[in-house]
N, C-alpha and C. Protein backbone atom coordinates (compact mmCIF):
# COMPACT_ATOMS: atom_id res chain seq x y z
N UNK A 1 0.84 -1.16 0.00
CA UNK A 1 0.00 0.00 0.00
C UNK A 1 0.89 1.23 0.00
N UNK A 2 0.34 2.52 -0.54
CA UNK A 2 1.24 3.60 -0.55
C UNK A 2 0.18 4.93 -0.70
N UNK A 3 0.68 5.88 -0.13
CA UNK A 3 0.43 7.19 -0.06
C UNK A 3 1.47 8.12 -0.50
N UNK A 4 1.09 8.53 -2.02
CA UNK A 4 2.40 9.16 -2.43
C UNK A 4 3.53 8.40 -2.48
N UNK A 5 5.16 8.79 -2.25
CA UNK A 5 6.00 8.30 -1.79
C UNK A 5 6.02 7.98 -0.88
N UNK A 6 5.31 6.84 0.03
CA UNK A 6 5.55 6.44 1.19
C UNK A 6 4.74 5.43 1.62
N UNK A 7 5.35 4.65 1.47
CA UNK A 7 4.87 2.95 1.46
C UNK A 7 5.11 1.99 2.46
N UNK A 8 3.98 1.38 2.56
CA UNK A 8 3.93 -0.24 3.55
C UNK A 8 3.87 -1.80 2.90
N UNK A 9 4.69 -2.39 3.66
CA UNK A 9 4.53 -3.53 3.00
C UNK A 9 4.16 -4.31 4.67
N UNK A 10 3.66 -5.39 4.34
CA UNK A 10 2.78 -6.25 5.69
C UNK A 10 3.39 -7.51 5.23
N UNK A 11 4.25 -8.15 6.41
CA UNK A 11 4.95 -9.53 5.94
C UNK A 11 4.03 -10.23 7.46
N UNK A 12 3.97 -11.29 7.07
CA UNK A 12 3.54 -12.55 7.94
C UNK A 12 4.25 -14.22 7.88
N UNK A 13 4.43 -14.05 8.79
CA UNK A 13 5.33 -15.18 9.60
C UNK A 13 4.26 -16.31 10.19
N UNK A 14 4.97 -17.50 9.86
CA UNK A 14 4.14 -18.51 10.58
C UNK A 14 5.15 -19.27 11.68
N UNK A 15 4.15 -19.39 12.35
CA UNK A 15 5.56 -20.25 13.80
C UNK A 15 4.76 -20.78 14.24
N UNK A 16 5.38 -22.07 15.31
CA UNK A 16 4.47 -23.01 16.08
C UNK A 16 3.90 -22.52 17.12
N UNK A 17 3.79 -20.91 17.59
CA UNK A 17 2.88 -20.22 18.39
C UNK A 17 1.63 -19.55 17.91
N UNK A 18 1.50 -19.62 16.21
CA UNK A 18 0.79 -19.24 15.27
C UNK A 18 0.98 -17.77 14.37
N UNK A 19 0.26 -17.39 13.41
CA UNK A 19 0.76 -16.76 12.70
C UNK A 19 0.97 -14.77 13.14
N UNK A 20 1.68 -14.52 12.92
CA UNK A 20 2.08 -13.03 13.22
C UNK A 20 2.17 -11.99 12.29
N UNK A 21 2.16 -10.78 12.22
CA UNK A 21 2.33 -10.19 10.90
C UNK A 21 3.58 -8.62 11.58
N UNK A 22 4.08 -7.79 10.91
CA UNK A 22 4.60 -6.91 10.84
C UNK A 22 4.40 -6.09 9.46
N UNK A 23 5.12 -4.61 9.57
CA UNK A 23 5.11 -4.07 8.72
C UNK A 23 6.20 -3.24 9.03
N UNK A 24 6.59 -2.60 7.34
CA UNK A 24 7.72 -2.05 7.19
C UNK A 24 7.20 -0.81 6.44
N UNK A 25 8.24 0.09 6.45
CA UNK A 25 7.53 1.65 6.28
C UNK A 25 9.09 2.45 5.36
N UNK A 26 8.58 2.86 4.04
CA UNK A 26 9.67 3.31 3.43
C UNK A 26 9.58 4.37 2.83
N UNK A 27 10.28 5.36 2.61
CA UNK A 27 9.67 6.60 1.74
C UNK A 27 10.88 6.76 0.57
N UNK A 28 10.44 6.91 -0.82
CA UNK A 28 10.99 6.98 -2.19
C UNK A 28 11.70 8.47 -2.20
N UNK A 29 12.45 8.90 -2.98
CA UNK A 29 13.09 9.72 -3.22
C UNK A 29 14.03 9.83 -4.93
N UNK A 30 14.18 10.82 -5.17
CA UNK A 30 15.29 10.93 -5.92
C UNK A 30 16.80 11.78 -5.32
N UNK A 31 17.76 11.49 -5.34
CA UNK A 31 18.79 11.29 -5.16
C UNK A 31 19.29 12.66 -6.25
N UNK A 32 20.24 13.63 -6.26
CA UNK A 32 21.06 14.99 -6.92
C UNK A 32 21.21 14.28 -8.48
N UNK A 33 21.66 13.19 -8.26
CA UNK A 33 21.68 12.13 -9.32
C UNK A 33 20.44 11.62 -10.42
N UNK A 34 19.27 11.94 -9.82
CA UNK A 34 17.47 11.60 -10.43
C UNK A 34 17.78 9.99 -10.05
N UNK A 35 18.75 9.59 -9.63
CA UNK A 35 18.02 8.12 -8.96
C UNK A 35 17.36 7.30 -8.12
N UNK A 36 16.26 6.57 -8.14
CA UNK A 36 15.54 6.37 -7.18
C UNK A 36 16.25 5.57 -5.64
N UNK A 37 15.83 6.28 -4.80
CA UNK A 37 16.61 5.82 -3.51
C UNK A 37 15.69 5.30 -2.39
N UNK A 38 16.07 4.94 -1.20
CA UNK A 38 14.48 4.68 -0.03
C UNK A 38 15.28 4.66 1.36
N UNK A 39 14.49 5.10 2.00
CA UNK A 39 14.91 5.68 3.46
C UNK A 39 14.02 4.92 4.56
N UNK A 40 14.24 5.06 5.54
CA UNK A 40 12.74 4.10 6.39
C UNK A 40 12.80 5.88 7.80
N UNK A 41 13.45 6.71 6.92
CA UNK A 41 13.61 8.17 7.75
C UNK A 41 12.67 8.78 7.10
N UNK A 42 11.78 9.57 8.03
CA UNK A 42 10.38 10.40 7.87
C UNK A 42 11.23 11.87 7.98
N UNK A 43 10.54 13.19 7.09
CA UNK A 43 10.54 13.80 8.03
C UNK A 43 9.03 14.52 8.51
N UNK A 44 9.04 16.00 9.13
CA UNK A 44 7.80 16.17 9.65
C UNK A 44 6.37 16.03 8.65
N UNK A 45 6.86 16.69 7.20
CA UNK A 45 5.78 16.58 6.37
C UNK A 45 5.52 15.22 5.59
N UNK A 46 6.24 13.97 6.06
CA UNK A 46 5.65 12.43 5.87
C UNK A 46 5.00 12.49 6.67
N UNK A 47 4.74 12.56 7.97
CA UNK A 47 3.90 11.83 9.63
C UNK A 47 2.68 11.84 8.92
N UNK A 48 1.61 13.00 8.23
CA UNK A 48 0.38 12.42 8.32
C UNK A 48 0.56 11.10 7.41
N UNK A 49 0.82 11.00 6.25
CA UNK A 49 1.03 9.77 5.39
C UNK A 49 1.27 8.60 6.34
N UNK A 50 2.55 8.84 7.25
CA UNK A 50 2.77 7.10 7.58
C UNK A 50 1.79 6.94 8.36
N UNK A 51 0.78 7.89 8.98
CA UNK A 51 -0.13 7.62 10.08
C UNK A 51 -1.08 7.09 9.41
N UNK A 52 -1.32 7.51 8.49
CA UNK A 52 -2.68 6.85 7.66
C UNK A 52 -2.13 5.68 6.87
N UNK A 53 -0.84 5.50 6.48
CA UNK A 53 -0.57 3.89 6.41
C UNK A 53 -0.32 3.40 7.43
N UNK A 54 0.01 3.68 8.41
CA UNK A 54 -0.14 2.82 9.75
C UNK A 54 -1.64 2.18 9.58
N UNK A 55 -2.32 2.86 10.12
CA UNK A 55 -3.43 2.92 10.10
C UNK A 55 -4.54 2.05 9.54
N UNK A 56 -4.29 2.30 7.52
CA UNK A 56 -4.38 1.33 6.54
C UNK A 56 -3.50 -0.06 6.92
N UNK A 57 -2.65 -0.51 7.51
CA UNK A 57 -1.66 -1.70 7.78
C UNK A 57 -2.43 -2.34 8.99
N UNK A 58 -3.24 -1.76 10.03
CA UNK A 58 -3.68 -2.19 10.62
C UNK A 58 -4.54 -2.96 10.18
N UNK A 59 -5.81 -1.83 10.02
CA UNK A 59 -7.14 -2.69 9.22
C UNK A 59 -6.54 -3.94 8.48
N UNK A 60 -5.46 -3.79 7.84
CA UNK A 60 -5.66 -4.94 6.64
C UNK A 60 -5.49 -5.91 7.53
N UNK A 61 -4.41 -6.11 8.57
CA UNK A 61 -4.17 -6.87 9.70
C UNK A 61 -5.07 -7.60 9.80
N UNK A 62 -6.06 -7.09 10.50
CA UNK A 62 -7.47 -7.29 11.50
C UNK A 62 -8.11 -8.18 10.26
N UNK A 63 -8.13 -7.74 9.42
CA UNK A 63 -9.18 -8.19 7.72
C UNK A 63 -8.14 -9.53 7.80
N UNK A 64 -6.84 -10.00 7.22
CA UNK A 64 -5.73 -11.50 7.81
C UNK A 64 -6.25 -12.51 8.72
N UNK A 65 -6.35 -11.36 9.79
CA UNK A 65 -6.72 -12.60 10.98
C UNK A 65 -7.74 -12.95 11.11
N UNK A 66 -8.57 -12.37 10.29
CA UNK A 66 -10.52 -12.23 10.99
C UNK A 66 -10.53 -13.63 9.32
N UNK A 67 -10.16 -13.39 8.76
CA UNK A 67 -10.16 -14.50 7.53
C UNK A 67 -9.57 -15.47 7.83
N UNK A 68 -8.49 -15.91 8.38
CA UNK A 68 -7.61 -16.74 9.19
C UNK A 68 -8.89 -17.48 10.09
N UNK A 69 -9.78 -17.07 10.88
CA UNK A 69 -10.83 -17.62 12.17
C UNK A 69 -11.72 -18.26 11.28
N UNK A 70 -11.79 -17.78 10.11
CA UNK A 70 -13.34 -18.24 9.52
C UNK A 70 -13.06 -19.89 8.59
């Protein structure tokens, strides 16, 4: 999922305590060079973005596990 330059990815792990998920949080850039680069460093004018992919990373979470029960 992404907002602008600034993206989540949701990995899930399975283990013999059952399944878990995380997420990772990256923001795109170009580089003096025009090459594409990625940082996992915000600054103040990313926060609303990663909050609302936080956010979005959750729900999808909840939507995983709630499909996972059924």
């Amino acid at each position: 999922m992404r907002i602008g330059l600034i993206g989540a990815s949701i990995w899930e792990r399975t283990t013999d305590k059952g399944t878990f998920h995380s997420v990772s949080f990256e923001r795109r850039y170009k580089d003096t060079a025009g090459n594409w680069q990625s940082t996992h460093s915000f600054d103040t004018s990313d926060l609303l973005a990663l909050a609302k992919l936080a956010d979005q990373a959750h729900s999808r979470i909840l939507e995983l596990r709630n499909a996972e029960d059924e």
